[in-house]
N, C-alpha and C. Protein backbone atom coordinates (compact mmCIF):
# COMPACT_ATOMS: atom_id res chain seq x y z
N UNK A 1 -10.97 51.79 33.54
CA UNK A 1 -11.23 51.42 32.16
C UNK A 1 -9.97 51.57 31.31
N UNK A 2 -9.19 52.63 31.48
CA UNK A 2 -7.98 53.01 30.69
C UNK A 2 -7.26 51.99 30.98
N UNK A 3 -6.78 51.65 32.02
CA UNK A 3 -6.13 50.55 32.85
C UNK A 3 -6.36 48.96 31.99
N UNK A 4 -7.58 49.04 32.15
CA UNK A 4 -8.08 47.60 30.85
C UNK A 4 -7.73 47.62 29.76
N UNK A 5 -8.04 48.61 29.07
CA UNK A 5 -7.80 48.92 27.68
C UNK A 5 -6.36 48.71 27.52
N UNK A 6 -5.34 49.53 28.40
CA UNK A 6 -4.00 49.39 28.05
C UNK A 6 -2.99 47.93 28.20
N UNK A 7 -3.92 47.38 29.06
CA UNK A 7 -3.71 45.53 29.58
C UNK A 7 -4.31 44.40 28.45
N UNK A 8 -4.87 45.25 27.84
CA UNK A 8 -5.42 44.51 26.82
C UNK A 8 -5.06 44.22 25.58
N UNK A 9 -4.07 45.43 25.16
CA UNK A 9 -3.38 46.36 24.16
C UNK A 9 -2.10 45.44 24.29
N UNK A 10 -1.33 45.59 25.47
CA UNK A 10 -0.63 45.11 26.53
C UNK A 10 -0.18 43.70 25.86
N UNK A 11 -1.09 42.43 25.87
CA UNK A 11 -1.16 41.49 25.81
C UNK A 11 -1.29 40.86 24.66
N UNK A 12 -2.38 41.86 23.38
CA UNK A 12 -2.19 41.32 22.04
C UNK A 12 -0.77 41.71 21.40
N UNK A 13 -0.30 42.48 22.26
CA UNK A 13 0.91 43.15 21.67
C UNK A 13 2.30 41.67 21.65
N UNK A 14 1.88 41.08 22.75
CA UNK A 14 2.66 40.16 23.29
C UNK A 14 2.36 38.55 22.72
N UNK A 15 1.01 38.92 22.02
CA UNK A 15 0.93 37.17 21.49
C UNK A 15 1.15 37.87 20.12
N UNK A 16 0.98 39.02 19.51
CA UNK A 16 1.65 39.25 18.21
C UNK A 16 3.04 39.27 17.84
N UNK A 17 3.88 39.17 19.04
CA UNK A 17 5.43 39.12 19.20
C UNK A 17 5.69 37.51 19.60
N UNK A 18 5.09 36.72 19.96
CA UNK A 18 5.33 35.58 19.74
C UNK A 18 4.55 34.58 18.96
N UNK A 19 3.59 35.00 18.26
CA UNK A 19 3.44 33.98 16.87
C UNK A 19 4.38 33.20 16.10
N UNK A 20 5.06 34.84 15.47
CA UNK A 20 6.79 33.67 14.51
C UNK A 20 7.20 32.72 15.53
N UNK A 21 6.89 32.60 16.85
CA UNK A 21 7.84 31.37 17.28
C UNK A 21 7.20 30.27 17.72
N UNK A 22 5.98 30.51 17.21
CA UNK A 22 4.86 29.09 17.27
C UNK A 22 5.12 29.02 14.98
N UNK A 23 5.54 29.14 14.87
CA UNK A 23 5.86 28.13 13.38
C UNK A 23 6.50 27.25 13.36
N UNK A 24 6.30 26.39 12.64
CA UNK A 24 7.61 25.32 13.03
C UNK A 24 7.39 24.40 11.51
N UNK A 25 9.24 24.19 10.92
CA UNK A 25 9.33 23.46 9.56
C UNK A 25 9.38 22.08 10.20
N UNK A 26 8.34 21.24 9.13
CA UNK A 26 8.08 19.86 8.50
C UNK A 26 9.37 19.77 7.28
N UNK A 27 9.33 18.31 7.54
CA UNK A 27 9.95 17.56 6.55
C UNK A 27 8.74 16.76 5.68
N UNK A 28 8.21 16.63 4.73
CA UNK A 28 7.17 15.74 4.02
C UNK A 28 7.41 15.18 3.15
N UNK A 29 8.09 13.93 2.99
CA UNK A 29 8.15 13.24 2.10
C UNK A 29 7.47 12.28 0.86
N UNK A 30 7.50 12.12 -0.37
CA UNK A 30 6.46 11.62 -1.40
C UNK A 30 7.42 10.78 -2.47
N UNK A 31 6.70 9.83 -2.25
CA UNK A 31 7.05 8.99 -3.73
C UNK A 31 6.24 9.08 -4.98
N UNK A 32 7.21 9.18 -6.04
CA UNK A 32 6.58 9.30 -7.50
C UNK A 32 5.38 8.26 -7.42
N UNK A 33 4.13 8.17 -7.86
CA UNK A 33 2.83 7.46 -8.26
C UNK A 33 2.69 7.27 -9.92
N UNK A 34 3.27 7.82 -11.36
CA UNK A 34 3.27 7.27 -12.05
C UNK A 34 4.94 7.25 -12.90
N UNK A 35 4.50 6.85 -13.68
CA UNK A 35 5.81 6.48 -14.62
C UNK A 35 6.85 8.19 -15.33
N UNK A 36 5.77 8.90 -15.24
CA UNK A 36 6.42 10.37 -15.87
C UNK A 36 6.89 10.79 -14.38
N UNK A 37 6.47 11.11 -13.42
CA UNK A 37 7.11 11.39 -12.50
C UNK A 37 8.30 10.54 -11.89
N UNK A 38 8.38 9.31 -12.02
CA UNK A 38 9.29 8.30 -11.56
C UNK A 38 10.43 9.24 -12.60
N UNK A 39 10.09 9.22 -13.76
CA UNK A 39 11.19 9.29 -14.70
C UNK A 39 12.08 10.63 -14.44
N UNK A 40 11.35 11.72 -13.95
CA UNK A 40 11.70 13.04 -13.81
C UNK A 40 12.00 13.31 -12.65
N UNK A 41 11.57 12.77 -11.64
CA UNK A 41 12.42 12.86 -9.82
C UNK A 41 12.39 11.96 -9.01
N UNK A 42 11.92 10.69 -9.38
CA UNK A 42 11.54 9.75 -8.09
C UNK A 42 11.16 10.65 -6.87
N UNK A 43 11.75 10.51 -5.88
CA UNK A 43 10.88 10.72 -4.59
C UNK A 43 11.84 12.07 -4.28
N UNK A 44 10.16 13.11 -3.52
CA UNK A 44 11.03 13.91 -3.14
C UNK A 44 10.65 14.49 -1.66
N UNK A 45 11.04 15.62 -1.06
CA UNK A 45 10.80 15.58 0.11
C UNK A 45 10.69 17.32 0.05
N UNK A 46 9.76 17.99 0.57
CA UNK A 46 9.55 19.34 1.09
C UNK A 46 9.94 20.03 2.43
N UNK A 47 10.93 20.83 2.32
CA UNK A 47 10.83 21.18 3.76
C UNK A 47 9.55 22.26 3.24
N UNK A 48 8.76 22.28 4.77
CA UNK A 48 7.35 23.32 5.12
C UNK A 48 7.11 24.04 5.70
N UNK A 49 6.92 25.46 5.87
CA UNK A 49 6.95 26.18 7.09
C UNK A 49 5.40 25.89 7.43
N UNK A 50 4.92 25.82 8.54
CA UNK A 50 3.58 26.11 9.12
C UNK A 50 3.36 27.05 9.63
N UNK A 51 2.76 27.71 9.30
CA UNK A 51 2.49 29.26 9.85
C UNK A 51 1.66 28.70 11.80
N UNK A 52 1.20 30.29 12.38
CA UNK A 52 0.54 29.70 13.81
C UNK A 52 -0.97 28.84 13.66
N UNK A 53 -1.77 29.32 12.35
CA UNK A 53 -2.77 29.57 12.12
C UNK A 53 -2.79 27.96 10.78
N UNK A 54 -2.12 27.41 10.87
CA UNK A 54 -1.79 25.96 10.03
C UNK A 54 -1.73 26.37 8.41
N UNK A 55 -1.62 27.35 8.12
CA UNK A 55 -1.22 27.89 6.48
C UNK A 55 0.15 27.48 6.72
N UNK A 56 0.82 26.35 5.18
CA UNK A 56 1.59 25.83 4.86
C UNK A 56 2.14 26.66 3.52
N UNK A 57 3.72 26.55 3.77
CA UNK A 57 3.97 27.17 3.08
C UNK A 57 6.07 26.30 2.29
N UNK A 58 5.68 26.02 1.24
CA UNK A 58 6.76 25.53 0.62
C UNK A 58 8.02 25.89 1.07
N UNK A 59 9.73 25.74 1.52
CA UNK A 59 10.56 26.38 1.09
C UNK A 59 11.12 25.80 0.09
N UNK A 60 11.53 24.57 0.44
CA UNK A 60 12.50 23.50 -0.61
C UNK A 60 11.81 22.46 -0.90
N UNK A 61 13.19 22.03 -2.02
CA UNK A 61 12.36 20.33 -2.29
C UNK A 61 13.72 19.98 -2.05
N UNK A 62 13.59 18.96 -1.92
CA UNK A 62 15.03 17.85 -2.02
C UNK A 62 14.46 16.56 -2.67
N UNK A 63 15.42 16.49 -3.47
CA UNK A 63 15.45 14.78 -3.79
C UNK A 63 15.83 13.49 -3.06
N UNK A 64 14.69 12.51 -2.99
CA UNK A 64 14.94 11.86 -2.18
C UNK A 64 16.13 10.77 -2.22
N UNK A 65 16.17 10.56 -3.57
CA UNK A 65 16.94 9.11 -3.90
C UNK A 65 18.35 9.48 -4.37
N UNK A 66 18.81 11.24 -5.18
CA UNK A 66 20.07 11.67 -4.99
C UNK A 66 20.57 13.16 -4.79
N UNK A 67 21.58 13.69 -4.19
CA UNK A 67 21.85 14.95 -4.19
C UNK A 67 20.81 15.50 -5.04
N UNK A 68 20.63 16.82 -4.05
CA UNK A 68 20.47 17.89 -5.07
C UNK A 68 18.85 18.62 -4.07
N UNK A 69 18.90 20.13 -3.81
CA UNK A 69 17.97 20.27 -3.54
C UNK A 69 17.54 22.13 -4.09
N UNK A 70 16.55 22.64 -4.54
CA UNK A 70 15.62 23.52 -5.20
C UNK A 70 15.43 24.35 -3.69
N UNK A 71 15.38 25.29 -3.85
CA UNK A 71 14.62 26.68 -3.26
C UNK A 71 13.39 27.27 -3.95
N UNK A 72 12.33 27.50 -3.47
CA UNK A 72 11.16 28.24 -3.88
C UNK A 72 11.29 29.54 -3.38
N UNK A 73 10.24 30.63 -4.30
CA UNK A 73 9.72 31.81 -3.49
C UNK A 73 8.37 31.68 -3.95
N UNK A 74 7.53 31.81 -2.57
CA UNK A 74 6.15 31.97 -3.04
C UNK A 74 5.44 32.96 -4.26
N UNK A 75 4.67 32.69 -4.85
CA UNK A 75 4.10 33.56 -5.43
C UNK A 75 4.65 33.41 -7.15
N UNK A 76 3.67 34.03 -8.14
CA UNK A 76 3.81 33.69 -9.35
C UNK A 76 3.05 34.49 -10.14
N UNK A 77 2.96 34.59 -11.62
CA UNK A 77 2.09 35.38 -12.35
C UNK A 77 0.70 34.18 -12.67
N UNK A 78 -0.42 35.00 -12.45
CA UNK A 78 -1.84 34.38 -12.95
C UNK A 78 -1.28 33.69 -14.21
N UNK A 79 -0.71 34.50 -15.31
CA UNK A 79 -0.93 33.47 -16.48
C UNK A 79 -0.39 32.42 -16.41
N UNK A 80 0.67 31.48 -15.48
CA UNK A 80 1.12 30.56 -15.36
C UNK A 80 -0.15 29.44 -14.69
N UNK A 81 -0.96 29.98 -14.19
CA UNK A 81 -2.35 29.08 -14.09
C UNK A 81 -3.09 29.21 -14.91
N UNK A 82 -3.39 30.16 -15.97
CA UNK A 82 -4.24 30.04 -17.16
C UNK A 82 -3.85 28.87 -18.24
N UNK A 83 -2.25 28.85 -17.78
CA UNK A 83 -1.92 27.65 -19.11
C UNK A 83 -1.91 26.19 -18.32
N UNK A 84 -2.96 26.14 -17.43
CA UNK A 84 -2.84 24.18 -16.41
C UNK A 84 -4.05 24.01 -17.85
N UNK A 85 -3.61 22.35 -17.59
CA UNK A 85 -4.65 21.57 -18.46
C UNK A 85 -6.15 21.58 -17.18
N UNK A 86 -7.10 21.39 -18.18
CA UNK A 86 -8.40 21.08 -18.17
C UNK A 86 -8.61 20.25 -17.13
N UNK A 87 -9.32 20.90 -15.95
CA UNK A 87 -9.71 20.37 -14.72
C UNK A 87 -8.17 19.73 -13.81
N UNK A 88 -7.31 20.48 -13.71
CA UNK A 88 -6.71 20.80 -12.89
C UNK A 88 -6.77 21.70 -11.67
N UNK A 89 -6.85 21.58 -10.42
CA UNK A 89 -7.08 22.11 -9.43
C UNK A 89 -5.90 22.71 -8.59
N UNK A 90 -4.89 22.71 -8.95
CA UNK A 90 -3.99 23.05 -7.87
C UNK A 90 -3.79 24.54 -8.32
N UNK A 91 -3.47 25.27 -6.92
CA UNK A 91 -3.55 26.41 -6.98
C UNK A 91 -2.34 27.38 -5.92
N UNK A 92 -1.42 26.23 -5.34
CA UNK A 92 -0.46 27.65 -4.29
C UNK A 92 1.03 27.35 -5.38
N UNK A 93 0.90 28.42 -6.30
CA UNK A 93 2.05 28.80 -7.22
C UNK A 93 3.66 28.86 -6.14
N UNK A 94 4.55 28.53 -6.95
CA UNK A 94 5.87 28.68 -5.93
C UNK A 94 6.89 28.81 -7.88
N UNK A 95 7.45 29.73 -7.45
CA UNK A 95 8.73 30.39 -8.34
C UNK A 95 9.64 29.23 -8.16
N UNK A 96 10.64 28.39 -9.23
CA UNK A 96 11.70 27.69 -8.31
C UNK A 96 13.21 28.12 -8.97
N UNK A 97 13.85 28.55 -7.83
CA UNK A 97 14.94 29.63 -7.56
C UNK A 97 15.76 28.96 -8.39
N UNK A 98 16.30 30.04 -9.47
CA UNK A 98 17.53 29.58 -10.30
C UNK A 98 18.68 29.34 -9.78
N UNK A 99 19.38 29.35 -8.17
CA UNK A 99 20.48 29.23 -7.84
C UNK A 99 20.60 27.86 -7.80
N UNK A 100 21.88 27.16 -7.43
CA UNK A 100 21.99 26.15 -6.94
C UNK A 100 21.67 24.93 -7.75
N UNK A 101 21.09 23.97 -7.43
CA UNK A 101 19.92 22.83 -7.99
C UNK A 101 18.62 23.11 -8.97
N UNK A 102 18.45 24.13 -8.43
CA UNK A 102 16.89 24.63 -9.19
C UNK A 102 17.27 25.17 -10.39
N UNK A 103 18.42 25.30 -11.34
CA UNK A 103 18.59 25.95 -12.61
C UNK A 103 18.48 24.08 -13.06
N UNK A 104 19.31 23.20 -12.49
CA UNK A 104 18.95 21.62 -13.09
C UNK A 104 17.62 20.92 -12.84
N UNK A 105 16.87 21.33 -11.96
CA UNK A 105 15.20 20.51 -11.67
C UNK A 105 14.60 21.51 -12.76
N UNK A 106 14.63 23.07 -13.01
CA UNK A 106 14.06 24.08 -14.21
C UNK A 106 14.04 23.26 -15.31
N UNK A 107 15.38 22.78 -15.62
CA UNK A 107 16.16 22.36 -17.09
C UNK A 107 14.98 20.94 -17.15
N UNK A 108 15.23 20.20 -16.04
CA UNK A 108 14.75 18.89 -16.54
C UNK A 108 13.10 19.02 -16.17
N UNK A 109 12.45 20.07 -15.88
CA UNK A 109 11.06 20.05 -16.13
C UNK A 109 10.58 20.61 -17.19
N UNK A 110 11.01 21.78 -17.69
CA UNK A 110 11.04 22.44 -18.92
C UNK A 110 11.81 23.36 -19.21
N UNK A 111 12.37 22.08 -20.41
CA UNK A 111 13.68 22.22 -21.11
C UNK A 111 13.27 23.67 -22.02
N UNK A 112 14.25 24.55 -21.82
CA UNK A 112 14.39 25.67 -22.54
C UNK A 112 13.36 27.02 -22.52
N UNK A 113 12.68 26.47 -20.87
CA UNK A 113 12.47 27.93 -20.62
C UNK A 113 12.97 28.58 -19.92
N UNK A 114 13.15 30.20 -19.99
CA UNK A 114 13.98 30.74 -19.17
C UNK A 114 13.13 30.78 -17.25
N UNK A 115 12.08 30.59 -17.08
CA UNK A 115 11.43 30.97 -15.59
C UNK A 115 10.54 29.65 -15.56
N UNK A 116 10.63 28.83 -14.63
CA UNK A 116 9.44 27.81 -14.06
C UNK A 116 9.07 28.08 -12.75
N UNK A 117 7.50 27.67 -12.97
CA UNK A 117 6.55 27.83 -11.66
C UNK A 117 6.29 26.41 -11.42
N UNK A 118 6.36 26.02 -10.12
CA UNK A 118 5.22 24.78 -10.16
C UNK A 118 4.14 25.12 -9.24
N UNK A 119 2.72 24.64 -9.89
CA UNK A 119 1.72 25.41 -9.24
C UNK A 119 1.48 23.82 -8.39
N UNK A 120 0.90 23.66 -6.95
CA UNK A 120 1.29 22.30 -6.34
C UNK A 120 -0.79 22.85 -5.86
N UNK A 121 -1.00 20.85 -5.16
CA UNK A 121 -2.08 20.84 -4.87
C UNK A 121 -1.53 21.47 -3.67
N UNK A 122 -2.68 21.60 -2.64
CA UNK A 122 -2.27 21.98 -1.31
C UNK A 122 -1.77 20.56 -0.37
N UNK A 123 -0.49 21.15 0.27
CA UNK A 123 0.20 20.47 0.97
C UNK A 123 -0.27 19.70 2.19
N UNK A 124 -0.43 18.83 2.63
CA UNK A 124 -1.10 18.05 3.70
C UNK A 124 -1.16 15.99 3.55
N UNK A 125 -0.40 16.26 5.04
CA UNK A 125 -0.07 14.75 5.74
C UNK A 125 -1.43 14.57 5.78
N UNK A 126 -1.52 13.28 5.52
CA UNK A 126 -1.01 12.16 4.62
C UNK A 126 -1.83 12.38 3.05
N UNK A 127 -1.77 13.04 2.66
CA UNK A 127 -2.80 13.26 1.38
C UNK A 127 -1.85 13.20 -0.01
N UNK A 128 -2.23 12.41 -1.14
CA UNK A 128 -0.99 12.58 -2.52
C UNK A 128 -0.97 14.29 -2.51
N UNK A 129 0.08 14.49 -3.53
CA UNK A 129 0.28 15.57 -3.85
C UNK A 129 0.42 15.64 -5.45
N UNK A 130 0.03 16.95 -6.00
CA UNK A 130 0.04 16.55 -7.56
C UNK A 130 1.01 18.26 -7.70
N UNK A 131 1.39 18.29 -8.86
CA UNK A 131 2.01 19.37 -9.25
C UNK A 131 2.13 19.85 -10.64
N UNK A 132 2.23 21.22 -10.84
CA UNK A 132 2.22 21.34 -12.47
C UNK A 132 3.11 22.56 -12.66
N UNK A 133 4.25 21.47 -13.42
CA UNK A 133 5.41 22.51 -13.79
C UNK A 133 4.88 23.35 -15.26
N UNK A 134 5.08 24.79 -15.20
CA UNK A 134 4.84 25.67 -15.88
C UNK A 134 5.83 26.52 -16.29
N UNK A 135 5.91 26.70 -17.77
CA UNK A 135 7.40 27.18 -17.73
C UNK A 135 6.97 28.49 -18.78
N UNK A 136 8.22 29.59 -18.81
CA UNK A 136 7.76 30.77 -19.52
C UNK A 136 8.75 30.97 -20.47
N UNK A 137 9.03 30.95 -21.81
CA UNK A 137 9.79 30.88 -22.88
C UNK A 137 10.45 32.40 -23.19
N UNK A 138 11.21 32.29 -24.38
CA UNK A 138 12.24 33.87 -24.38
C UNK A 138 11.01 34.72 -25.46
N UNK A 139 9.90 33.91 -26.05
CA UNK A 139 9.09 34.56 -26.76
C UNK A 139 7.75 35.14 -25.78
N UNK A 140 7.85 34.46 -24.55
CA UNK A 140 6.85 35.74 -23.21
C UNK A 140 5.83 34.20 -23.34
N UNK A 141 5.41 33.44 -24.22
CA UNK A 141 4.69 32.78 -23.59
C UNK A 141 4.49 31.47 -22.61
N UNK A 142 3.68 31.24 -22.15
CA UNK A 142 3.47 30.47 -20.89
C UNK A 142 3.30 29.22 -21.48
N UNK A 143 3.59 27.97 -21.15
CA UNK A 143 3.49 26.49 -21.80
C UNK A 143 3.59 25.44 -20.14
N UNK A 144 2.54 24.35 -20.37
CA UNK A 144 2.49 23.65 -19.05
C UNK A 144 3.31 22.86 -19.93
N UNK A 145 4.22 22.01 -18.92
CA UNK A 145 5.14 21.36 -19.05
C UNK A 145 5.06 20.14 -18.85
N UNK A 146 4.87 19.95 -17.49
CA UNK A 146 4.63 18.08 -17.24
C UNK A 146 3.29 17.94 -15.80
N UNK A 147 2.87 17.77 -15.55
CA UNK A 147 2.24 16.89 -14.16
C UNK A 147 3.10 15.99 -14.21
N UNK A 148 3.24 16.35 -12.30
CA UNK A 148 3.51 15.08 -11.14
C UNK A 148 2.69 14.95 -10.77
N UNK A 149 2.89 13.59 -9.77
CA UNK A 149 2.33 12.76 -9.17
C UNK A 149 2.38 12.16 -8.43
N UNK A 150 2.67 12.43 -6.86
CA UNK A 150 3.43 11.67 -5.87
C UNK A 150 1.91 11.33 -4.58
N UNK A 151 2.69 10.19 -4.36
CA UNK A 151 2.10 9.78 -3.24
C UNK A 151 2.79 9.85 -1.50
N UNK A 152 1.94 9.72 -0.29
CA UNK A 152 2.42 9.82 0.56
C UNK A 152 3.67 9.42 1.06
N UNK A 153 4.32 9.40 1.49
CA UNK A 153 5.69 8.34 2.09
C UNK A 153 5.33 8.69 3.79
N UNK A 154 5.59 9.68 4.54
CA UNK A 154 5.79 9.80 5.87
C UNK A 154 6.62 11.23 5.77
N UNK A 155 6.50 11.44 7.19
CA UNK A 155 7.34 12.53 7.80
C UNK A 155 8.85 12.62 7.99
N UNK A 156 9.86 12.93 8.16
CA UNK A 156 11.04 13.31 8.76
C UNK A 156 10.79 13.98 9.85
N UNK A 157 11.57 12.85 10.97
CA UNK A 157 11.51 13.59 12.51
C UNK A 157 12.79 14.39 12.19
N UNK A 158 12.72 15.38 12.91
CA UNK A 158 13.79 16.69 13.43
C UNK A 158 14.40 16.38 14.36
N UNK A 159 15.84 16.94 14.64
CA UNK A 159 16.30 16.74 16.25
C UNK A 159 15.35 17.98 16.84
N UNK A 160 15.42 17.73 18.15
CA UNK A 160 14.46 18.55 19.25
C UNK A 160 15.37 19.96 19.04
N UNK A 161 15.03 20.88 19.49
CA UNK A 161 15.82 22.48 19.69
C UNK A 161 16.36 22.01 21.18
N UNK A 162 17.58 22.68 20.86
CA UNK A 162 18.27 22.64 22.09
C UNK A 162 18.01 23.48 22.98
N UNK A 163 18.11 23.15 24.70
CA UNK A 163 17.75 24.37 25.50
C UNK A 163 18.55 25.59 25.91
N UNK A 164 18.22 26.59 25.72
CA UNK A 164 18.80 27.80 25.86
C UNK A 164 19.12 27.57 27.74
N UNK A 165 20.34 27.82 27.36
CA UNK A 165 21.37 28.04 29.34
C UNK A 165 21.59 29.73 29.10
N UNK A 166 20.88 29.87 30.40
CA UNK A 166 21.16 31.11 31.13
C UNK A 166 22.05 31.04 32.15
N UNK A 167 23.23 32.35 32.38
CA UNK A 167 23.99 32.34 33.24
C UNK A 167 23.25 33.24 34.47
């Protein structure tokens, strides 16, 4: 019985050490669907982590049509969903990282706050995607900014992983 128990132990130990390497990043690409989004990014593209268990999870955006690409960190304050308009549904909040690109996608979603969230529908081929930039001012309060609006485009294939040579 001990023998089982420890083979058993044994083995979840061993698919819990290889989960992280059943994830694997998507490319998902979307074109703007109305005229405010056309105006503010045309098309853009997500890289995605997929967890083992198919929970999707944002890192970047890139723009599709010129330079320039945003870093996220998951996660956000509730009151940045208290201020979505009326029957809005989206709900996986993502921080977007002031380094880099993301202090100019901040600027041109909402101008003159110091922190933006965009709270996004949930992510999934082939389905539109909607988004709601939320921005937080130097006076503490929360103001929705704009809805997007993108529609499907397709995937980005990856090159394959190369094979590991053993000597």
């Amino acid at each position: 019985m001990r023998r089982l128990n420890a083979l058993s132990l044994g083995l979840a130990a061993a698919v819990a050490m290889a989960a992280p390497a059943h994830a694997d990043t998507r490319f998902l690409s979307y074109n703007a669907s109305d005229r405010v989004t056309q105006a503010l990014t045309k098309g853009v593209t997500l890289e995605v982590r997929r967890g083992l268990f198919g929970a999707v999870q944002v890192e970047r955006l890139f723009s599709t049509t010129a330079r320039g690409t945003a870093g996220f960190t998951r996660g956000g304050p509730d009151a940045a969903r208290r201020v979505l308009p009326d029957g809005a549904t989206e709900n996986d909040i993502y921080s977007v990282n002031q380094d880099g690109d993301g202090r100019g996608l901040s600027r041109a979603l909402c101008p003159g706050a110091e922190e933006v969230w965009l709270i996004m529908s949930r992510v999934r081929a082939p389905r539109p995607l909607t988004m709601q930039a939320v921005g937080r001012w130097s006076d503490g309060a929360y103001r929705h900014c704009v809805t997007l609006s993108y529609e499907w485009r397709g995937e980005w294939a990856t090159a394959p992983a190369s094979p590991t040579i053993t000597n």
